[in-house]
Protein backbone atom coordinates (compact mmCIF):
# COMPACT_ATOMS: atom_id res chain seq x y z
CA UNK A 1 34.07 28.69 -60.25
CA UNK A 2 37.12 30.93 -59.07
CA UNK A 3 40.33 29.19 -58.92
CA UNK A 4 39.14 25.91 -61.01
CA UNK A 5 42.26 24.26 -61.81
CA UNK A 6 41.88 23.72 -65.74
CA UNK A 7 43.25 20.38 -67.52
CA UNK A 8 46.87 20.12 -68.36
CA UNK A 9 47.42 21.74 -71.40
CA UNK A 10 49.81 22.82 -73.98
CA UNK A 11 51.27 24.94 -77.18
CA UNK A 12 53.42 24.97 -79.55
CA UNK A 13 55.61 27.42 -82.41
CA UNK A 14 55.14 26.76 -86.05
CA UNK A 15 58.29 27.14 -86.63
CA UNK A 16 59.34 25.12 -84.07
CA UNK A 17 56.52 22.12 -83.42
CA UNK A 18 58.11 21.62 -80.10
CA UNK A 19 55.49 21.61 -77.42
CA UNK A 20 55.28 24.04 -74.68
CA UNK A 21 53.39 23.06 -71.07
CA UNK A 22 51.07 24.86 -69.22
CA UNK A 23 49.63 25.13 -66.08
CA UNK A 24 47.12 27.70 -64.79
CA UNK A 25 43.87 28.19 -63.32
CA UNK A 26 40.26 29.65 -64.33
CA UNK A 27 39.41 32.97 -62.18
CA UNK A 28 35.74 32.84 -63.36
CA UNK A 29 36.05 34.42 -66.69
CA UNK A 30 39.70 34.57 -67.48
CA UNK A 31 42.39 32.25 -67.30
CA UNK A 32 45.61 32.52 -65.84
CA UNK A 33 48.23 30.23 -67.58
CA UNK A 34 51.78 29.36 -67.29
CA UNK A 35 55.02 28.49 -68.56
CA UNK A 36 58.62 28.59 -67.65
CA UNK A 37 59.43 32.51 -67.89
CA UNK A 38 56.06 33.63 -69.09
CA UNK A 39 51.82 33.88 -68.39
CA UNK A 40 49.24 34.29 -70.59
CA UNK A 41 46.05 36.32 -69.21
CA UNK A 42 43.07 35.24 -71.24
CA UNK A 43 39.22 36.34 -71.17
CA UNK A 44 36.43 35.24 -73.02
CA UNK A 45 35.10 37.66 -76.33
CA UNK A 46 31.78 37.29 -77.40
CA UNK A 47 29.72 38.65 -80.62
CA UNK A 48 27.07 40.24 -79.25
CA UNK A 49 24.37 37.18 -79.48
CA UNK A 50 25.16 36.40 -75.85
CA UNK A 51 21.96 38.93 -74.79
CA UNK A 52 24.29 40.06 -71.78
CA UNK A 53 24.85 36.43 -69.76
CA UNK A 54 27.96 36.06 -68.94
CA UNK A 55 30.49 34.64 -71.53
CA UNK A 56 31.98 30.81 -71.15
CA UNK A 57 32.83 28.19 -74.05
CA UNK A 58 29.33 28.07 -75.09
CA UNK A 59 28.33 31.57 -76.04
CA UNK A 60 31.68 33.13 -76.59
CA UNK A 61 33.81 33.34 -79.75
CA UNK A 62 36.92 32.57 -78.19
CA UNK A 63 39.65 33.95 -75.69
CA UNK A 64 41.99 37.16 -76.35
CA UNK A 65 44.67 38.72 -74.02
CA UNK A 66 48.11 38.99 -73.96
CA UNK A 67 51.68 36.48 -73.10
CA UNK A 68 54.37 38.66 -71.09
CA UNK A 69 57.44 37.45 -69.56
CA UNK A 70 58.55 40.70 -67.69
CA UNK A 71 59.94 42.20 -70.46
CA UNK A 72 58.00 41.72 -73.69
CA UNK A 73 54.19 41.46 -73.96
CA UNK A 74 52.28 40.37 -77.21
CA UNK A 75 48.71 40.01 -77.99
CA UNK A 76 47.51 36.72 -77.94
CA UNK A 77 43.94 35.43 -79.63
CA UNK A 78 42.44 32.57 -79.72
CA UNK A 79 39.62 30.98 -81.81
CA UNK A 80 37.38 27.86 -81.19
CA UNK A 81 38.67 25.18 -83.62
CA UNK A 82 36.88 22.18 -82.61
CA UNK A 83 37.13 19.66 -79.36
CA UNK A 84 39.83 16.60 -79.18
CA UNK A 85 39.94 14.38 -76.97
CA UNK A 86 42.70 14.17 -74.52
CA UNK A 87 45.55 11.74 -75.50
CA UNK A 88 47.09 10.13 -72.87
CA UNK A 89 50.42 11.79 -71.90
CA UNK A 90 53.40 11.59 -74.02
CA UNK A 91 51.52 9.22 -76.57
CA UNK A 92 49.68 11.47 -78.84
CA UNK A 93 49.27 8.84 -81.35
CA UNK A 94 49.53 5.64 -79.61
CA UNK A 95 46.04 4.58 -81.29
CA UNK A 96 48.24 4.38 -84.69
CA UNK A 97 51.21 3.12 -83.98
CA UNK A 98 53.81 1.87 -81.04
CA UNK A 99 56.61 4.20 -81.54
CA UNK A 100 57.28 7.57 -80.77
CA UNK A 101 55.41 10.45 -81.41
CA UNK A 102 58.77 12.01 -82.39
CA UNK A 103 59.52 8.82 -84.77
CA UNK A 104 56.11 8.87 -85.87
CA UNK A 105 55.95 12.74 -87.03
CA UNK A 106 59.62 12.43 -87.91
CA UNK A 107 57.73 10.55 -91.19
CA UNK A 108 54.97 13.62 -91.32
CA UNK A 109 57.37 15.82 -91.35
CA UNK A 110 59.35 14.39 -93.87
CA UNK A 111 56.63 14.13 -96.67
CA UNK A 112 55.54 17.84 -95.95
CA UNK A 113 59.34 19.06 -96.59
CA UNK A 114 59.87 17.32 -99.71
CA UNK A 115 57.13 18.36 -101.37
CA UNK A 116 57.49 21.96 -100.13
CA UNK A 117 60.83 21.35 -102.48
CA UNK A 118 58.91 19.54 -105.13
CA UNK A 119 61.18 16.15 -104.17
CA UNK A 120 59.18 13.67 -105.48
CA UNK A 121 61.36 10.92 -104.60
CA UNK A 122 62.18 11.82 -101.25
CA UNK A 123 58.24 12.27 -100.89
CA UNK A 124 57.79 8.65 -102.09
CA UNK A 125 60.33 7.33 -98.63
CA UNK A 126 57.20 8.34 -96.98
CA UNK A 127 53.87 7.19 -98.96
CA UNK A 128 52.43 3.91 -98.35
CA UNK A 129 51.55 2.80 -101.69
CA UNK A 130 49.08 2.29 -103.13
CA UNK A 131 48.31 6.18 -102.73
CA UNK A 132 44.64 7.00 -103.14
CA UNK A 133 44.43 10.31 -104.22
CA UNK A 134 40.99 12.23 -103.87
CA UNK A 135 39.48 14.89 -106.66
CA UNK A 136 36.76 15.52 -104.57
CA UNK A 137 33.63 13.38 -103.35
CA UNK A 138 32.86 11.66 -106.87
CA UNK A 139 36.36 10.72 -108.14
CA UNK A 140 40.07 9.51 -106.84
CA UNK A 141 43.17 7.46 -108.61
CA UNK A 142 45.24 4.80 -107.13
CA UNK A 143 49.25 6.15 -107.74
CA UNK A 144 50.52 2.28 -107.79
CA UNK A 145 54.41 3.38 -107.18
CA UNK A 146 56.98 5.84 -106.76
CA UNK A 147 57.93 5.93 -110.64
CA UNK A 148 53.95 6.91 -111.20
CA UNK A 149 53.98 9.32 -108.21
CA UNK A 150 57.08 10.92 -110.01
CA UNK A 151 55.19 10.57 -113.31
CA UNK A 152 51.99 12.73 -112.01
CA UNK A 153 53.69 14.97 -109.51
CA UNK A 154 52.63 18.54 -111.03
CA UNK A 155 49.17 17.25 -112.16
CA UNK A 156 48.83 16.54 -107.91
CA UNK A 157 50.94 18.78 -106.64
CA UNK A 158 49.63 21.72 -107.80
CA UNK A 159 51.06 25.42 -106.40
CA UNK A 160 48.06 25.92 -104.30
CA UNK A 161 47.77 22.27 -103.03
CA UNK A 162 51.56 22.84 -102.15
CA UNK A 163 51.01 26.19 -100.07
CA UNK A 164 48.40 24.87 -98.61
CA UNK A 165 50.38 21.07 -97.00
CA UNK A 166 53.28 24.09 -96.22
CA UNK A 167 50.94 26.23 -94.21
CA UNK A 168 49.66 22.83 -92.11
CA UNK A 169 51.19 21.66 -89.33
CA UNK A 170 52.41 17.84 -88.98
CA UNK A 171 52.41 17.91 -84.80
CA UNK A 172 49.29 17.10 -82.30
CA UNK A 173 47.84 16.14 -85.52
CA UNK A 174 43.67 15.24 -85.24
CA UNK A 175 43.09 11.30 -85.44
CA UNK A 176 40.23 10.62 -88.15
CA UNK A 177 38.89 6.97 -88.55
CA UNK A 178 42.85 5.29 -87.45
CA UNK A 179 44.81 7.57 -89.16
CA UNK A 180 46.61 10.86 -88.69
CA UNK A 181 44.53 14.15 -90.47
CA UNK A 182 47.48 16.50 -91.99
CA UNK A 183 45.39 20.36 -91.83
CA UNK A 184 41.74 20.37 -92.78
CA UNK A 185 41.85 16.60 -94.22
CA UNK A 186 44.49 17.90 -96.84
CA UNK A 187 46.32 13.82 -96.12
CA UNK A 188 46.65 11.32 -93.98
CA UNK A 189 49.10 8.96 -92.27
CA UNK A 190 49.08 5.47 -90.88
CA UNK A 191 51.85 3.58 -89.31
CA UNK A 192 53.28 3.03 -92.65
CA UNK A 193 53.28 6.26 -94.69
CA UNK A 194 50.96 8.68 -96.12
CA UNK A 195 47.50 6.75 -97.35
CA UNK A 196 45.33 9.23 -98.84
CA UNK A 197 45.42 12.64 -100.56
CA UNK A 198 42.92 15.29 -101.05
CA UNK A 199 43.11 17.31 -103.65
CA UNK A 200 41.43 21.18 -103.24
């Protein structure tokens, strides 16, 4: 329908995890969105297997177009990555914990930088212990402590298990059975720490 108002939404920089509102609305097929100094025009892309009906969330691949704020305009493209539910505002996690987000992903944060370094005691401020850590479906270990953590840090934290926590983002993080889902399920968090790892 032209000029549907879309849901509040928002986006955030990598480098940055700040988040960035939006407003807009949906002009049948392409979306008009906004935010202070800038729009981003998007339109629907499909694959060819829509047998020429007209694209929407269903049948399309995603959304492509570009962000401009007067000066500067950049491609922008956008894949489907799932559905979340909406959390209420300003309480992303407030089925976890009582504090913050920003307290709450200060701790995510945290454990993501240190072992980026390869700090294994810094890491340890932020597990809950004891750590289950996964080696796929069939197997896992219980790390009981920081001194064992210390102890098996480069069997666990191997250089590909490290790129990959560095390349996932600890913000607007998905919410999986009470706790907080670093990436693709690579750990997660509860009000107390980091629970469970899963080793690739």
């Amino acid at each position: 329908m032209a000029g549907q108002q879309p849901e509040p939404s928002r986006y955030y920089y990598f480098r940055y995890l700040a988040d960035i509102p939006l407003t807009g609305e949906r002009r049948d097929g392409t979306f008009v969105l906004h935010e202070q100094g800038a729009t981003m025009t998007l339109h629907f892309v499909g694959n060819g297997s829509e047998d020429g009906k007209p694209l929407d969330f269903d049948n399309s691949v995603g959304l492509e177009g570009n962000w401009s704020n007067g000066k500067i305009t950049l491609p922008v493209k956008l894949q489907g990555g799932g559905l979340f539910a909406a959390a209420p505002e300003g309480h992303w996690y407030q089925s976890i914990t009582d504090e913050t987000d920003e307290a709450f992903e200060a701790r995510t944060k945290g454990f993501c930088a240190a072992v980026a370094k390869g700090d294994s005691a810094s890491a340890a401020r932020y597990v809950h212990f004891p750590l289950r850590v996964n080696h796929g479906a069939e197997r896992h270990e219980r790390i009981r402590d920081a001194k064992q953590l210390a102890a098996q840090w480069k069997r666990i934290f191997t250089p590909a298990y490290v790129a990959r926590i560095a390349d996932a983002s600890p913000h607007s993080m998905a919410i999986v059975q009470g706790n907080a889902m670093l990436g693709d399920g690579l750990a997660f968090f509860s009000d107390k720490g980091v629970e469970v790892l899963n080793l690739p």
